[in-house]
PDB file of N, CA and C in Angstrom:
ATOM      1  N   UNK A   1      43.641 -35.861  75.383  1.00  0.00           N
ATOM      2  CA  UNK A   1      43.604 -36.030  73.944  1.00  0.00           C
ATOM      3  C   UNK A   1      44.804 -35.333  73.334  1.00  0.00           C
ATOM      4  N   UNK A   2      45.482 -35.586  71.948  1.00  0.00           N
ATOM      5  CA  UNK A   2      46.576 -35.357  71.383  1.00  0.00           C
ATOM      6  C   UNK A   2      46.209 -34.506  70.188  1.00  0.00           C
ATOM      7  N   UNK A   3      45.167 -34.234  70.054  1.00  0.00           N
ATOM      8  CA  UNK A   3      45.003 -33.545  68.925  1.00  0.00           C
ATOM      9  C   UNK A   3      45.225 -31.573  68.934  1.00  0.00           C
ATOM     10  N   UNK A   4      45.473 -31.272  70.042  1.00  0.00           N
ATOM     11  CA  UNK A   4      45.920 -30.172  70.363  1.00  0.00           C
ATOM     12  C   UNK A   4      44.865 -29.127  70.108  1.00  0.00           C
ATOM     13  N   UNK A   5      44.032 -29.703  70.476  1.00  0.00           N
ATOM     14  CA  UNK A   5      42.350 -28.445  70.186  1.00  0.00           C
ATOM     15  C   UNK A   5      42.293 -28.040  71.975  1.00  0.00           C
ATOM     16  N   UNK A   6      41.816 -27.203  72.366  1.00  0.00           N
ATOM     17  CA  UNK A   6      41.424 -26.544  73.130  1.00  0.00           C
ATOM     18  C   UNK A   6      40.351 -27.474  74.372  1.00  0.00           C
ATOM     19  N   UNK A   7      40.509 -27.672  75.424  1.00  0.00           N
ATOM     20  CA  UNK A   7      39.692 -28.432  76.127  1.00  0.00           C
ATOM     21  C   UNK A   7      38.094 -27.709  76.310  1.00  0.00           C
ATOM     22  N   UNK A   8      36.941 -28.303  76.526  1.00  0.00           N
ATOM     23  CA  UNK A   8      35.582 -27.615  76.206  1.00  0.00           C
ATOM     24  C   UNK A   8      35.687 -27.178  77.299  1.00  0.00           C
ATOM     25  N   UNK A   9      35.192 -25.938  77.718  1.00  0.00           N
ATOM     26  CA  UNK A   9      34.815 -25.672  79.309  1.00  0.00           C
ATOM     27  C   UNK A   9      33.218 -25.324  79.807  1.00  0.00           C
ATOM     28  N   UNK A  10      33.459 -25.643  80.629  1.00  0.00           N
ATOM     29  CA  UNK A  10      31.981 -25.734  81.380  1.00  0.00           C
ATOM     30  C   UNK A  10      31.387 -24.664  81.170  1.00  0.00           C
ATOM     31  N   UNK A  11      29.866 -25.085  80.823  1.00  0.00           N
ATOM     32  CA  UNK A  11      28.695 -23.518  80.469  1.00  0.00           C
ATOM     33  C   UNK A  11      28.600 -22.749  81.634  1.00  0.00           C
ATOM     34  N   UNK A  12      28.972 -23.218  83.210  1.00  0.00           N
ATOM     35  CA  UNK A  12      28.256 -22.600  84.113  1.00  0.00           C
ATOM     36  C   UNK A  12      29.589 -21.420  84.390  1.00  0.00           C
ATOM     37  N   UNK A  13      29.009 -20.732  84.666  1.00  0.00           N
ATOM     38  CA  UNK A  13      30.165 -19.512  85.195  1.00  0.00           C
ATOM     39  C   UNK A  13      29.981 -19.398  86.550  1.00  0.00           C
ATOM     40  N   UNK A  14      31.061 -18.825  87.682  1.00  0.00           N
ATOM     41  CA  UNK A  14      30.850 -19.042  88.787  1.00  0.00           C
ATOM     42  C   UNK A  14      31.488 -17.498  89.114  1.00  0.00           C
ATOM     43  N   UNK A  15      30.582 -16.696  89.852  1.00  0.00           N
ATOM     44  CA  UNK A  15      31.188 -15.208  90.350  1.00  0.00           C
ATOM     45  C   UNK A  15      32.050 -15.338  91.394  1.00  0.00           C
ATOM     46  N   UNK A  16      33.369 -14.812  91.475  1.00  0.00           N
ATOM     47  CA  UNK A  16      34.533 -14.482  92.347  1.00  0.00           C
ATOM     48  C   UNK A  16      34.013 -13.503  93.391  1.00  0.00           C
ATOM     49  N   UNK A  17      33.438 -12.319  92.001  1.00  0.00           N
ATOM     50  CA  UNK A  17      33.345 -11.322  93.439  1.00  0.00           C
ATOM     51  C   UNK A  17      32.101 -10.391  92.773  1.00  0.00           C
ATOM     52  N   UNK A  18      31.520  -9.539  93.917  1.00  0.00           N
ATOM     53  CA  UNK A  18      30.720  -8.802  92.332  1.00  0.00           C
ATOM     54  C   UNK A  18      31.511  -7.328  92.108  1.00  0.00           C
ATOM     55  N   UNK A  19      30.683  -6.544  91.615  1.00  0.00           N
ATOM     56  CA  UNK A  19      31.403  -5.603  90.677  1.00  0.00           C
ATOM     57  C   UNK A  19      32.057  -4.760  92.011  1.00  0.00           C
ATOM     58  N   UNK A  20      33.332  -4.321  91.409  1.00  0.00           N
ATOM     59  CA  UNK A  20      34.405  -3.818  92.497  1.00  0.00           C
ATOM     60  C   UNK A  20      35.499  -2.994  91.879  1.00  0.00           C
ATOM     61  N   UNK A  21      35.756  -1.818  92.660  1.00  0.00           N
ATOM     62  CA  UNK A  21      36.775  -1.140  92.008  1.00  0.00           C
ATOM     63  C   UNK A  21      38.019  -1.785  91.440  1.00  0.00           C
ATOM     64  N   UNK A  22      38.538  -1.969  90.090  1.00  0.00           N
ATOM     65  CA  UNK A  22      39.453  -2.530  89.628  1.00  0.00           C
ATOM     66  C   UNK A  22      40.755  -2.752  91.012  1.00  0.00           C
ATOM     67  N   UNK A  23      41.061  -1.422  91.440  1.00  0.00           N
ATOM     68  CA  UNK A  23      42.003  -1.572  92.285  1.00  0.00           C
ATOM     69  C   UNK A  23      42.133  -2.154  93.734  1.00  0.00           C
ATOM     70  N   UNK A  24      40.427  -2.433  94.146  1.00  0.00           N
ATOM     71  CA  UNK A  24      39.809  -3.328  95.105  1.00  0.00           C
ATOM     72  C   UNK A  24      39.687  -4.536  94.989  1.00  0.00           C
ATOM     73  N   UNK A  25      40.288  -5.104  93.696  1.00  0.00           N
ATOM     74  CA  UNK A  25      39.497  -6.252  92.697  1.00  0.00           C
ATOM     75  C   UNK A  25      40.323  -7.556  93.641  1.00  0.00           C
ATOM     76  N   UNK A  26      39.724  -8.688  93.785  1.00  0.00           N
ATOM     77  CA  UNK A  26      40.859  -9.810  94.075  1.00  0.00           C
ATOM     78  C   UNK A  26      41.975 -10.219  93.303  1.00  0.00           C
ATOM     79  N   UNK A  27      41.872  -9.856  91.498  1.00  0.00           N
ATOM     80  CA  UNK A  27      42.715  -9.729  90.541  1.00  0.00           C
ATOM     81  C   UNK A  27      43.823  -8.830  91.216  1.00  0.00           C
ATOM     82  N   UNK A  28      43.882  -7.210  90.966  1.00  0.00           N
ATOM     83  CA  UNK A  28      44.288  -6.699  91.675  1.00  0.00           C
ATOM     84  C   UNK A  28      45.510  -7.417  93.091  1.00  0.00           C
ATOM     85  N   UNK A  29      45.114  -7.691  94.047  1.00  0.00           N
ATOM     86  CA  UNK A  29      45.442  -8.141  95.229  1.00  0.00           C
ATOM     87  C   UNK A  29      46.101  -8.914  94.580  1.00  0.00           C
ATOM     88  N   UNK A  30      45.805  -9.922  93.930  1.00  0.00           N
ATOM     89  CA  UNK A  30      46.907 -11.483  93.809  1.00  0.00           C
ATOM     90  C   UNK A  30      47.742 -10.909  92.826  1.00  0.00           C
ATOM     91  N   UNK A  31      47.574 -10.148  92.068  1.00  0.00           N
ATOM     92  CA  UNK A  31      49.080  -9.568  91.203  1.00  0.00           C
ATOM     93  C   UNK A  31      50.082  -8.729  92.441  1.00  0.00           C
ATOM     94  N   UNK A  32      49.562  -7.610  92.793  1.00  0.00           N
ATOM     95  CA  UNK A  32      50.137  -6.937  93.840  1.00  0.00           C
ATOM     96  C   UNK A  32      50.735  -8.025  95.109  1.00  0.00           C
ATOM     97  N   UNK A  33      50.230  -9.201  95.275  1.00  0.00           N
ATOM     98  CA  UNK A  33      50.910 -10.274  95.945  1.00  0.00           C
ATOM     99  C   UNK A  33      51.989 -11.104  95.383  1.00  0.00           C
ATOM    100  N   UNK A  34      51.803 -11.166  94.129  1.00  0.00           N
ATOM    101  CA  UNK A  34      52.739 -12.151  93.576  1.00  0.00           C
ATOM    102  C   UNK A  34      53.994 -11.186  93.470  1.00  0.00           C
ATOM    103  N   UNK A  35      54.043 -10.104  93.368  1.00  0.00           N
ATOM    104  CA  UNK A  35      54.801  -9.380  92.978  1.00  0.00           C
ATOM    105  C   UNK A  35      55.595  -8.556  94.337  1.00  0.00           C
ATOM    106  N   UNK A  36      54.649  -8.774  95.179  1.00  0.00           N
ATOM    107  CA  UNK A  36      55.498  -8.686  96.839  1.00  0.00           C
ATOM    108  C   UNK A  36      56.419  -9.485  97.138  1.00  0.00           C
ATOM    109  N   UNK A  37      55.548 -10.785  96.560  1.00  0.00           N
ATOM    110  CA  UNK A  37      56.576 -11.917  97.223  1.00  0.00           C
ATOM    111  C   UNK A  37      57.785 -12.371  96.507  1.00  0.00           C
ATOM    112  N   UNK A  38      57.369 -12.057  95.006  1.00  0.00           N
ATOM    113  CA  UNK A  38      58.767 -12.558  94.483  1.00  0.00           C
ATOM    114  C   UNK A  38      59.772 -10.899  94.230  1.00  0.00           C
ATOM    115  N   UNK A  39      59.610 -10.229  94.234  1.00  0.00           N
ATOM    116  CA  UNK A  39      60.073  -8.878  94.409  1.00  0.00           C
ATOM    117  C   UNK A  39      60.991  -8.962  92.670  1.00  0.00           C
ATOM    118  N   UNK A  40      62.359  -8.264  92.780  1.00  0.00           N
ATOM    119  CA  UNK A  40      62.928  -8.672  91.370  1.00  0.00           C
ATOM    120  C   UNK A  40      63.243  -9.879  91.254  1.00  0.00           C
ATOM    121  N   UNK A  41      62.760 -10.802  91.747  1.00  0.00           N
ATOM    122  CA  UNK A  41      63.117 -12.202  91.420  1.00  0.00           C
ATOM    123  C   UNK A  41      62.245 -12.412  90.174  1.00  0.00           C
ATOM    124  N   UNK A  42      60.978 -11.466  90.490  1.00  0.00           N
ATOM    125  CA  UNK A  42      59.793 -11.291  89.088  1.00  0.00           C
ATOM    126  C   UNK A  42      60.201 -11.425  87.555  1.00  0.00           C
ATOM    127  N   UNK A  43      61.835 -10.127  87.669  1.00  0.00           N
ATOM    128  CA  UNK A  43      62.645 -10.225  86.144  1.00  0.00           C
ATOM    129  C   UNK A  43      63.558 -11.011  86.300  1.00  0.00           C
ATOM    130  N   UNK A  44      64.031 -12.053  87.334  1.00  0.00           N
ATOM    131  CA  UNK A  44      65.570 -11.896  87.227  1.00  0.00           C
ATOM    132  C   UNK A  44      65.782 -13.339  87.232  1.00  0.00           C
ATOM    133  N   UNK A  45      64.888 -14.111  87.552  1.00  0.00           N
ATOM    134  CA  UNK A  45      65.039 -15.651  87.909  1.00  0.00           C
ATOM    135  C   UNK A  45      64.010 -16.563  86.970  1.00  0.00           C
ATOM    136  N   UNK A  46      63.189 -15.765  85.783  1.00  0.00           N
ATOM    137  CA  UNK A  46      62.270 -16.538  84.631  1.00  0.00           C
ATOM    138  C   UNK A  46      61.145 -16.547  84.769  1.00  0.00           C
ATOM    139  N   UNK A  47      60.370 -15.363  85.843  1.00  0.00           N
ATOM    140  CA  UNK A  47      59.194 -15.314  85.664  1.00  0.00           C
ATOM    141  C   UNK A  47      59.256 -14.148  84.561  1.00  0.00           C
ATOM    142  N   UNK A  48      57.551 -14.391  83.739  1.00  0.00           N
ATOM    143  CA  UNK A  48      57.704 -12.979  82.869  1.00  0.00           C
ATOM    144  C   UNK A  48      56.540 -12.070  83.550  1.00  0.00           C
ATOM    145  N   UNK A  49      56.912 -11.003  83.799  1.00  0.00           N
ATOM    146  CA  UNK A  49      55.893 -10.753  84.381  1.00  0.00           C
ATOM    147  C   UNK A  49      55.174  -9.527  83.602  1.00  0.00           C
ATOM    148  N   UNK A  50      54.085 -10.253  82.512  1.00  0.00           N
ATOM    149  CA  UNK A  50      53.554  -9.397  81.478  1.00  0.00           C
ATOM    150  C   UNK A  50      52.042  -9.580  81.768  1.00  0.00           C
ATOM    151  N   UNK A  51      51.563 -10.489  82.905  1.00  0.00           N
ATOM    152  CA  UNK A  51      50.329 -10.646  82.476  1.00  0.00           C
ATOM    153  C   UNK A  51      49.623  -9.011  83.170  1.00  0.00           C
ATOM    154  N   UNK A  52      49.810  -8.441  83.859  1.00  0.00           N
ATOM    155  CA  UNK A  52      49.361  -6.923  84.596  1.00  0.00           C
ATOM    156  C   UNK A  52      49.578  -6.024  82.998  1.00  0.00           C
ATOM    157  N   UNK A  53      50.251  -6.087  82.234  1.00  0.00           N
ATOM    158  CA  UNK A  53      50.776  -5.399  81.078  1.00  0.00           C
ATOM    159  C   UNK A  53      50.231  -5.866  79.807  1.00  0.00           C
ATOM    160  N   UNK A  54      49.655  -7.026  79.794  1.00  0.00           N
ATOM    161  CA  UNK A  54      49.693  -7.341  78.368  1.00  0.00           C
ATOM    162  C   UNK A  54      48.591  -8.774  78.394  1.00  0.00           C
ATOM    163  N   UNK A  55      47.324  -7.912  78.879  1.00  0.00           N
ATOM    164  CA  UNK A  55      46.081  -8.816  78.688  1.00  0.00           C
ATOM    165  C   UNK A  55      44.299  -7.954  78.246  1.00  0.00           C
ATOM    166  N   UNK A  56      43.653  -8.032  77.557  1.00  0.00           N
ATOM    167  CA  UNK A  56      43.147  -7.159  77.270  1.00  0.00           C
ATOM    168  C   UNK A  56      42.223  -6.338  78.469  1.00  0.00           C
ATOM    169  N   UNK A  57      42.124  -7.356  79.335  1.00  0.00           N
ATOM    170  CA  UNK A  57      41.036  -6.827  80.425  1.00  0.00           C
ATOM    171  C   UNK A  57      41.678  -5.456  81.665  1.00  0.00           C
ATOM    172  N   UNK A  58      42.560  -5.842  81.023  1.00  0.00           N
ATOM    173  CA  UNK A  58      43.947  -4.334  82.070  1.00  0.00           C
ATOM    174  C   UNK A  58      43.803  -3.232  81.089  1.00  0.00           C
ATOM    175  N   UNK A  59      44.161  -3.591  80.064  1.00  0.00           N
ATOM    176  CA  UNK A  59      43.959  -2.626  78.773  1.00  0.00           C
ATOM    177  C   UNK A  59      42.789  -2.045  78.625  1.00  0.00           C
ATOM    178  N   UNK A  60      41.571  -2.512  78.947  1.00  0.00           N
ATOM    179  CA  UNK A  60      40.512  -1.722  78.467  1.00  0.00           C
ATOM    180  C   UNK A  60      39.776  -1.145  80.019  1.00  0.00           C
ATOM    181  N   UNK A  61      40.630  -1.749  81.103  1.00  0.00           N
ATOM    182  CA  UNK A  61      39.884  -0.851  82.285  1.00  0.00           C
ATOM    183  C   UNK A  61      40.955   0.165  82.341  1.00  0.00           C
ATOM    184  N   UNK A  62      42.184   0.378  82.337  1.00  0.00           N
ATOM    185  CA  UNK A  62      43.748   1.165  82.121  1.00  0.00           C
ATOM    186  C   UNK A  62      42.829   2.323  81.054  1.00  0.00           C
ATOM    187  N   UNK A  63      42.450   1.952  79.904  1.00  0.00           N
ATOM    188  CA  UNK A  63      41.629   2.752  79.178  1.00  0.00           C
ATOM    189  C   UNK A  63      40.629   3.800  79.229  1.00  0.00           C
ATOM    190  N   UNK A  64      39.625   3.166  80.166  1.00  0.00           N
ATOM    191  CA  UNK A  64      38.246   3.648  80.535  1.00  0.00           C
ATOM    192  C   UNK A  64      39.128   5.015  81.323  1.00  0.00           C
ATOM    193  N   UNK A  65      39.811   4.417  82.192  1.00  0.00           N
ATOM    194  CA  UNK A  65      40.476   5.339  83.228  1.00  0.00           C
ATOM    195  C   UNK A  65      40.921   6.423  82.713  1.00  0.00           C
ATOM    196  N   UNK A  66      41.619   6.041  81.783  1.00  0.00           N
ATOM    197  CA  UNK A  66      42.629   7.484  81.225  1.00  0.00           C
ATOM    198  C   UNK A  66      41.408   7.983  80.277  1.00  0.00           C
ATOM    199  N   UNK A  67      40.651   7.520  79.407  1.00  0.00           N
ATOM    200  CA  UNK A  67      39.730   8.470  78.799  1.00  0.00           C
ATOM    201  C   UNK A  67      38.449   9.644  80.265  1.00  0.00           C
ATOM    202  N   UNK A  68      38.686   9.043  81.159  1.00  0.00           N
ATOM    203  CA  UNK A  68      37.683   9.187  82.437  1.00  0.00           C
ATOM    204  C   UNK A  68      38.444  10.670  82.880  1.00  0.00           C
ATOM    205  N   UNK A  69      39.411  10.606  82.842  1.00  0.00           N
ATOM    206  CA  UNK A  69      41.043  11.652  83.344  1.00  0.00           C
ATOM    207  C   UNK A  69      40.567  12.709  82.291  1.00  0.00           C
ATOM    208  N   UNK A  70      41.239  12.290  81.102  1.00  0.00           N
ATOM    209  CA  UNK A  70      41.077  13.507  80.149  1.00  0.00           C
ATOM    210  C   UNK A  70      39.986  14.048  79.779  1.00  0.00           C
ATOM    211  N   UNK A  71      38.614  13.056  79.949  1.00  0.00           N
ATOM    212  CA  UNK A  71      37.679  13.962  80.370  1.00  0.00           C
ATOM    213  C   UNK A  71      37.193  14.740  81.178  1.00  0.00           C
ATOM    214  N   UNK A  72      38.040  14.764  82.752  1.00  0.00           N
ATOM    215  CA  UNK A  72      38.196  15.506  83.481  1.00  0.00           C
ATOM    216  C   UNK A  72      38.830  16.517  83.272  1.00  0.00           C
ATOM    217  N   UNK A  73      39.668  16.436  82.737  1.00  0.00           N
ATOM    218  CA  UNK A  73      40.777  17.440  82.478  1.00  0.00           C
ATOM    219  C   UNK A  73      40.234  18.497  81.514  1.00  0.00           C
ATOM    220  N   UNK A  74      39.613  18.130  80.599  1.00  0.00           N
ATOM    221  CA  UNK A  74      39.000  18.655  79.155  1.00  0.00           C
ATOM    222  C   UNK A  74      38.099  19.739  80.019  1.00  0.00           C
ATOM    223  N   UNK A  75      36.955  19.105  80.906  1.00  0.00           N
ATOM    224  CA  UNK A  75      35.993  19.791  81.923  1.00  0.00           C
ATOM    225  C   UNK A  75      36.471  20.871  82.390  1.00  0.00           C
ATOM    226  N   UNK A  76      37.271  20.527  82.987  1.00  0.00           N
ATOM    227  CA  UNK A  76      37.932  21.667  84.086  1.00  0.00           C
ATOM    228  C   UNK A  76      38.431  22.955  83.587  1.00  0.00           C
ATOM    229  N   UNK A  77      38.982  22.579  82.484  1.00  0.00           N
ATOM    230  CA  UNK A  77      39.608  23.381  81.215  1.00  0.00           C
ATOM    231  C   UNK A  77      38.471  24.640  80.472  1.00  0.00           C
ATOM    232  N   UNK A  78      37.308  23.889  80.154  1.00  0.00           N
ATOM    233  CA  UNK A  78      36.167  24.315  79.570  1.00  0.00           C
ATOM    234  C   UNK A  78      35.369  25.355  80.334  1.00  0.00           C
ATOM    235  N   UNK A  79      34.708  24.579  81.616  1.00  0.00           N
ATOM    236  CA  UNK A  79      33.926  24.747  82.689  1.00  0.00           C
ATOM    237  C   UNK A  79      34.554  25.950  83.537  1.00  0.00           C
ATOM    238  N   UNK A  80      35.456  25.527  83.783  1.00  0.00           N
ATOM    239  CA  UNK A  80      36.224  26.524  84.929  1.00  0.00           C
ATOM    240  C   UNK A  80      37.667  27.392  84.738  1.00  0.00           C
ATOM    241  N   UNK A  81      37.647  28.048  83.340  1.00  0.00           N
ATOM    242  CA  UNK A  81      38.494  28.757  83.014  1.00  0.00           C
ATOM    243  C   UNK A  81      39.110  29.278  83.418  1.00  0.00           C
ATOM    244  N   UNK A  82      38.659  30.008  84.615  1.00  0.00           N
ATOM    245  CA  UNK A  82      39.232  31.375  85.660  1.00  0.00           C
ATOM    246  C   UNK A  82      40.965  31.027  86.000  1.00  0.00           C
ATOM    247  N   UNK A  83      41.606  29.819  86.623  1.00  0.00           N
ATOM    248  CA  UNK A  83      42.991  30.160  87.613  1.00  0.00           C
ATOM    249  C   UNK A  83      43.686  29.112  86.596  1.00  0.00           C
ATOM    250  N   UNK A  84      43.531  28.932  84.935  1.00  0.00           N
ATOM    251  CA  UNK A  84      44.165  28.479  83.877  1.00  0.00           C
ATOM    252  C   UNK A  84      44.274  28.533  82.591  1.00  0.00           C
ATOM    253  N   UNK A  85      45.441  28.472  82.460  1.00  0.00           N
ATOM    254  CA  UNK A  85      45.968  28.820  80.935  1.00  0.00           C
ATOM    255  C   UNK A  85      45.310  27.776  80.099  1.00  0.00           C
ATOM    256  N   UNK A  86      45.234  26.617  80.202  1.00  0.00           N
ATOM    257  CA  UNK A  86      44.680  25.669  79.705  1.00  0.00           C
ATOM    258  C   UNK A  86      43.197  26.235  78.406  1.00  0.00           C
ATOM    259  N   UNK A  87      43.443  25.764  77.274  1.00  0.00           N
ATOM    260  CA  UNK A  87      42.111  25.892  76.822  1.00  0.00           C
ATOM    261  C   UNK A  87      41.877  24.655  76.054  1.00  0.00           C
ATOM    262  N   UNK A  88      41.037  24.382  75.128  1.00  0.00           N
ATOM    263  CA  UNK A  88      40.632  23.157  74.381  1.00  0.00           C
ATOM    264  C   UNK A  88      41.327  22.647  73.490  1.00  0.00           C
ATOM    265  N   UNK A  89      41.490  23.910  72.936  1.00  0.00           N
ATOM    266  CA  UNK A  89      42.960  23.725  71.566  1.00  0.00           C
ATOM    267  C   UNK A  89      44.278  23.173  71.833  1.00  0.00           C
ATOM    268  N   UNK A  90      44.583  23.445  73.226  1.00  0.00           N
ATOM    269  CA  UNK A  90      46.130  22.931  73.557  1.00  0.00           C
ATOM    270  C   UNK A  90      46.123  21.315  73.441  1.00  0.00           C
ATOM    271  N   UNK A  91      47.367  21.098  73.294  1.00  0.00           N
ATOM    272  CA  UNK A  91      47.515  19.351  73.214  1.00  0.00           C
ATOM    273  C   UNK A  91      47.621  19.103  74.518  1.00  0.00           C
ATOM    274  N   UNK A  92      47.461  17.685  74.519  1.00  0.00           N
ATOM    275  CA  UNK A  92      47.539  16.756  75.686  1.00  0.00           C
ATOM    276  C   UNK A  92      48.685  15.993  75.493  1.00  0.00           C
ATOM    277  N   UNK A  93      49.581  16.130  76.054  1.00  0.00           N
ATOM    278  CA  UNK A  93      51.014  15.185  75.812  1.00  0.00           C
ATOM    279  C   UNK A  93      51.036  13.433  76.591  1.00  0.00           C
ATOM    280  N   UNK A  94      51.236  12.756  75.987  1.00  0.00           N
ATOM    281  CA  UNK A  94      51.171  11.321  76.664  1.00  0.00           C
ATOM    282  C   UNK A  94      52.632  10.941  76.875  1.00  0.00           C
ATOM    283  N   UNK A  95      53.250  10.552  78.145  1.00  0.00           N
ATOM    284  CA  UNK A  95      54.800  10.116  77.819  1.00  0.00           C
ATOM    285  C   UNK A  95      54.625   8.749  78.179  1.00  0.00           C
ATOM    286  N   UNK A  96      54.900   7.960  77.569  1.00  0.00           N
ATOM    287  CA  UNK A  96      55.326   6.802  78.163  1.00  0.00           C
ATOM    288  C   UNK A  96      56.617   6.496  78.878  1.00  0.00           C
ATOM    289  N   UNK A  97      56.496   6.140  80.029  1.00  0.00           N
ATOM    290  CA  UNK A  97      57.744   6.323  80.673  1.00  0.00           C
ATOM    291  C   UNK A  97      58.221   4.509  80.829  1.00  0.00           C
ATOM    292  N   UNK A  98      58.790   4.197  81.332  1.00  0.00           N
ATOM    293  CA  UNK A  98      59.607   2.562  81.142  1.00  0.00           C
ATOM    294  C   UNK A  98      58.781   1.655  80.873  1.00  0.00           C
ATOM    295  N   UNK A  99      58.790   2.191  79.363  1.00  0.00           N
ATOM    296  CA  UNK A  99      57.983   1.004  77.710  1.00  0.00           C
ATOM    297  C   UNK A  99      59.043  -0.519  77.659  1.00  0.00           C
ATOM    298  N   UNK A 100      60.263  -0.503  78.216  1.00  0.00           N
ATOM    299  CA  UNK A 100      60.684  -2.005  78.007  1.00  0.00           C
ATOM    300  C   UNK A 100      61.419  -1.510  76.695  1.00  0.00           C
ATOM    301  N   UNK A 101      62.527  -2.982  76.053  1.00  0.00           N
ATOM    302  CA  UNK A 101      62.946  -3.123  75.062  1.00  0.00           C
ATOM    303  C   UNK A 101      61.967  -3.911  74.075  1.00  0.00           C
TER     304      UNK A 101
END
């Protein structure tokens, strides 16, 4: 059809895999594959390679993770004072390191 609407997709959903460490995930694997095989050919020959970077489902497990961290960190800080300077009040510095143009 030409009307440029969205094709309907099927009600049934079909499971890949069941629940699995993100980094165990088959997602996981086939990015880490695609990205073996085309190596910098990834930037250099017209692939873009944003979907690992810039889809929400990376973003909000990337998320869970780092809030999971600094709540570790916060713990350790709190809980186990003794062999650190660390206390609650200090900041937490975030760097982003190669953000792209």
């Amino acid at each position: 059809n030409n009307n440029n609407t969205a094709p309907e997709l099927p009600q049934k959903r079909i499971e890949l895999e069941r629940f699995t460490r993100f980094s165990q995930s088959i997602l996981w694997k086939l990015n880490r594959n695609f990205y073996h095989q085309k190596g910098i050919a990834a930037w250099t020959q017209g692939y873009v390679p944003h979907f690992i970077t810039n889809n929400s489902f990376h973003a909000k497990v990337f998320t869970r993770l780092f809030q999971s961290f600094l709540t570790d960190c916060y713990n350790a800080t709190t809980n186990h004072n003794t062999n650190t300077n660390n206390t609650s009040e200090e900041p937490f510095y975030i760097i982003e390191l190669g953000g792209g143009c």
